[in-house]
N, C-alpha and C. Protein backbone atom coordinates (compact mmCIF):
# COMPACT_ATOMS: atom_id res chain seq x y z
N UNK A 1 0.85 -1.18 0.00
CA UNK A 1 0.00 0.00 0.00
C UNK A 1 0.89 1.24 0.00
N UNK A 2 0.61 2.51 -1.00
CA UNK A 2 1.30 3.51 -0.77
C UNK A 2 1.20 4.14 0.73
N UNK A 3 1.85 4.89 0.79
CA UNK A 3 1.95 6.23 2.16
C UNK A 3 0.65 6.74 1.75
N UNK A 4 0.64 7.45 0.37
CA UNK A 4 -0.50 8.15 0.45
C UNK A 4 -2.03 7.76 0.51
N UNK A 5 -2.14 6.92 0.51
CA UNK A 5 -3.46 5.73 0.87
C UNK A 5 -3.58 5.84 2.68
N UNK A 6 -2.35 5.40 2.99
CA UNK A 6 -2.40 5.60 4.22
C UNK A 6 -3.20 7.08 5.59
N UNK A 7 -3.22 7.37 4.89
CA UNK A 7 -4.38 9.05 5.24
C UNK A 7 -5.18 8.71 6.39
N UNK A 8 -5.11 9.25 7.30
CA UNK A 8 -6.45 9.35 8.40
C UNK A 8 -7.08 7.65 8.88
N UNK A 9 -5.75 6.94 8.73
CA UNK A 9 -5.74 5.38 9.36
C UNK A 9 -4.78 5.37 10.20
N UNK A 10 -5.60 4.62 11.50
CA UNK A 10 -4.00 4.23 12.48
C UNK A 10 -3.36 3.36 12.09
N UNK A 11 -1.49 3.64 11.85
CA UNK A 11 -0.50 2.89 11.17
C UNK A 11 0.61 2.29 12.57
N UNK A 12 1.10 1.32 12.39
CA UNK A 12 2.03 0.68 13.29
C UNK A 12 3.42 0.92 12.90
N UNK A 13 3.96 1.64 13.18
CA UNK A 13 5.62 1.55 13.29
C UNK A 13 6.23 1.07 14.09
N UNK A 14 7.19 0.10 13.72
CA UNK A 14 8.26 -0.75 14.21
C UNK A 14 9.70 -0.08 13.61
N UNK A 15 10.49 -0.19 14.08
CA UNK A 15 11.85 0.30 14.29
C UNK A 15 12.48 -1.17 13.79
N UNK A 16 13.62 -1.18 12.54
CA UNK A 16 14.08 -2.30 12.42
C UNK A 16 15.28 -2.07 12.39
N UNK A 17 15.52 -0.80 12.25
CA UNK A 17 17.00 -0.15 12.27
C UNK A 17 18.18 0.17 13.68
N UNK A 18 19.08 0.65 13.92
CA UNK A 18 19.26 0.81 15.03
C UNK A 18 19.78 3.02 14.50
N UNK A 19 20.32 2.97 15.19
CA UNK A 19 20.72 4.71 15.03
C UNK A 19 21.68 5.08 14.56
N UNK A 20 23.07 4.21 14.93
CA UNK A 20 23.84 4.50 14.04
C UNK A 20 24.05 4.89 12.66
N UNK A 21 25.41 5.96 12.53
CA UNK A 21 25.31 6.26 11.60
C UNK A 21 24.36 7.23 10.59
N UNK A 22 23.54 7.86 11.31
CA UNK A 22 22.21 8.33 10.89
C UNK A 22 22.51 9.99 10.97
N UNK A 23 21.84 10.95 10.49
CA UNK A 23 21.56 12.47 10.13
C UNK A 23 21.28 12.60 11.84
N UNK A 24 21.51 14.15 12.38
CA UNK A 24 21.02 14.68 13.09
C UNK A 24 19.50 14.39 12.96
N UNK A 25 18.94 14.63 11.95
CA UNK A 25 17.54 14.78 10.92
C UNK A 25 16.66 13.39 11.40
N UNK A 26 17.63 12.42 11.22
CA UNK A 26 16.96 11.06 10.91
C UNK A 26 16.72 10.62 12.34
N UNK A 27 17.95 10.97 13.19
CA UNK A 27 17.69 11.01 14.62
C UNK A 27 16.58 11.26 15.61
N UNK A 28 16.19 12.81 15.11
CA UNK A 28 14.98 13.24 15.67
C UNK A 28 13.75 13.18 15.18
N UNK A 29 13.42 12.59 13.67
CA UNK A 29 12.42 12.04 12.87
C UNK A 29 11.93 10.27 13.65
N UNK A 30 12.68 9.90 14.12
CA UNK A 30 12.71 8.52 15.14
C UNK A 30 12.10 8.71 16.51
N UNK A 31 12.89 9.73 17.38
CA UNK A 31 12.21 10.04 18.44
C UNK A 31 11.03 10.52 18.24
N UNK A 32 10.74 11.65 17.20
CA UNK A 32 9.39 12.35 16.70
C UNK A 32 8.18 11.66 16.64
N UNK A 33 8.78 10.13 16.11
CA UNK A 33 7.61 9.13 15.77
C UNK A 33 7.05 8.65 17.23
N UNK A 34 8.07 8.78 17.61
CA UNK A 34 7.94 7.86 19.40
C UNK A 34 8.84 6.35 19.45
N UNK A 35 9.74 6.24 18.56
CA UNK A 35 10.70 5.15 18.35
C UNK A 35 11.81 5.68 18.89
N UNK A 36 12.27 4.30 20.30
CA UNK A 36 13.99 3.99 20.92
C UNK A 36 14.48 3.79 20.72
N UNK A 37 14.59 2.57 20.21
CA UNK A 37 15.49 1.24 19.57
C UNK A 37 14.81 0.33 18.73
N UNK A 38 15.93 -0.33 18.14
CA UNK A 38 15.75 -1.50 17.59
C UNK A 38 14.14 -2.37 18.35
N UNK A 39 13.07 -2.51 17.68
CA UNK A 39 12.28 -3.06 17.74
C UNK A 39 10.95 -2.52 18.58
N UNK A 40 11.35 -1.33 19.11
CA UNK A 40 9.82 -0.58 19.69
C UNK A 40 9.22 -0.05 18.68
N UNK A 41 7.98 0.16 19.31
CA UNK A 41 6.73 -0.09 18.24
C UNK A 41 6.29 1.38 18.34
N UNK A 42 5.73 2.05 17.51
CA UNK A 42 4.74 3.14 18.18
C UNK A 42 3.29 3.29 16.90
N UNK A 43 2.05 3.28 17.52
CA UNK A 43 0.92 3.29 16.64
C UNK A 43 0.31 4.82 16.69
N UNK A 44 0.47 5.41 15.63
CA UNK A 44 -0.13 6.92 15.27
C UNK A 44 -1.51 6.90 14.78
N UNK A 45 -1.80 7.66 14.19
CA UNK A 45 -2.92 8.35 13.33
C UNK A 45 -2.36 9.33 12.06
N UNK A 46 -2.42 8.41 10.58
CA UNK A 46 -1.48 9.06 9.65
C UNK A 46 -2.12 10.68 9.59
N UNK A 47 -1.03 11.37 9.01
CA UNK A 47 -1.48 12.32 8.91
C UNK A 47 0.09 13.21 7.80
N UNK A 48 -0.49 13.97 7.28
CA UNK A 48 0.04 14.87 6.03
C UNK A 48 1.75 14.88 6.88
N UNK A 49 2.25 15.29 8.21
CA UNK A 49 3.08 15.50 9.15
C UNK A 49 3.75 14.51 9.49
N UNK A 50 3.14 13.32 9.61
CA UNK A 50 3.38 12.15 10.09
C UNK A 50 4.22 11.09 9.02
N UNK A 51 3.26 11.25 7.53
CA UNK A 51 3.95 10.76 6.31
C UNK A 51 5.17 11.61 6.01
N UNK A 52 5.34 12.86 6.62
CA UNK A 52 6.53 13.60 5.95
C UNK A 52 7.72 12.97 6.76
N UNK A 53 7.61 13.11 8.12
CA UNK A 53 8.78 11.79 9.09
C UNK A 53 9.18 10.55 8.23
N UNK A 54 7.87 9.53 8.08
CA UNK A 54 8.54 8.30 7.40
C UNK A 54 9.14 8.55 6.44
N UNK A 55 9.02 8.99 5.20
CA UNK A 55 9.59 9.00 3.82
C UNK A 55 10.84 9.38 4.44
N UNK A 56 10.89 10.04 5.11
CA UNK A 56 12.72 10.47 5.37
C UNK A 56 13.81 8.83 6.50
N UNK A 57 12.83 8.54 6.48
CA UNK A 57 13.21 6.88 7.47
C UNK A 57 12.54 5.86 6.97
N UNK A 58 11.60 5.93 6.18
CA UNK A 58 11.90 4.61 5.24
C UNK A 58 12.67 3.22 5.51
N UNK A 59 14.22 3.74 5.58
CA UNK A 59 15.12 2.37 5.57
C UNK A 59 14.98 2.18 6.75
N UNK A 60 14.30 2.77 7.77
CA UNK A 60 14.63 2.08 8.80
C UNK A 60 13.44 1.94 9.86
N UNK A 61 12.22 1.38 9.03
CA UNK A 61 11.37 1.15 9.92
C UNK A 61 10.63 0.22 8.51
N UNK A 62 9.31 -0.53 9.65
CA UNK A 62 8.40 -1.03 8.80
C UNK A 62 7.08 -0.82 9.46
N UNK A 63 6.10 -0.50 8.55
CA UNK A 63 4.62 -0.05 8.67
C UNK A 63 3.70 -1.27 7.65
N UNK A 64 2.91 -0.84 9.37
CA UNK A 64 1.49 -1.90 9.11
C UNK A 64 0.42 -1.29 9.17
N UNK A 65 -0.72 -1.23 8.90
CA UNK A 65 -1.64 -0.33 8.55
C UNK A 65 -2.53 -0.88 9.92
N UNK A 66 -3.30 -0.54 10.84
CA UNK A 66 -4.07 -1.17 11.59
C UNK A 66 -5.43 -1.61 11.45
């Protein structure tokens, strides 16, 4: 499913990445989401703000639609 489908549905993010190596940017796009580490979860409500975080972390998470 695209991101942009994703609109005004609660989505599951999982963290598969760890931090290293990463942007100032990519750093605080992780915490932003509500992601620690390697394998915490955090469930949002997509939104225009919310899709702009992932696309920039992409490689390092995976989304499930709820």
């Amino acid at each position: 499913m695209s991101l942009d489908k994703m609109l005004k549905k609660n989505i599951l993010i999982t963290q598969i990445r760890g931090f290293s190596g990463l942007t100032r940017g990519q750093k605080a796009n992780l915490t932003g989401l509500g992601l620690r580490g390697i394998g915490s979860k955090s469930s949002l409500l997509c939104s225009e703000s919310i899709l702009g975080m992932v696309r920039k972390i992409e490689h390092l998470i995976k989304i499930d639609v709820e």
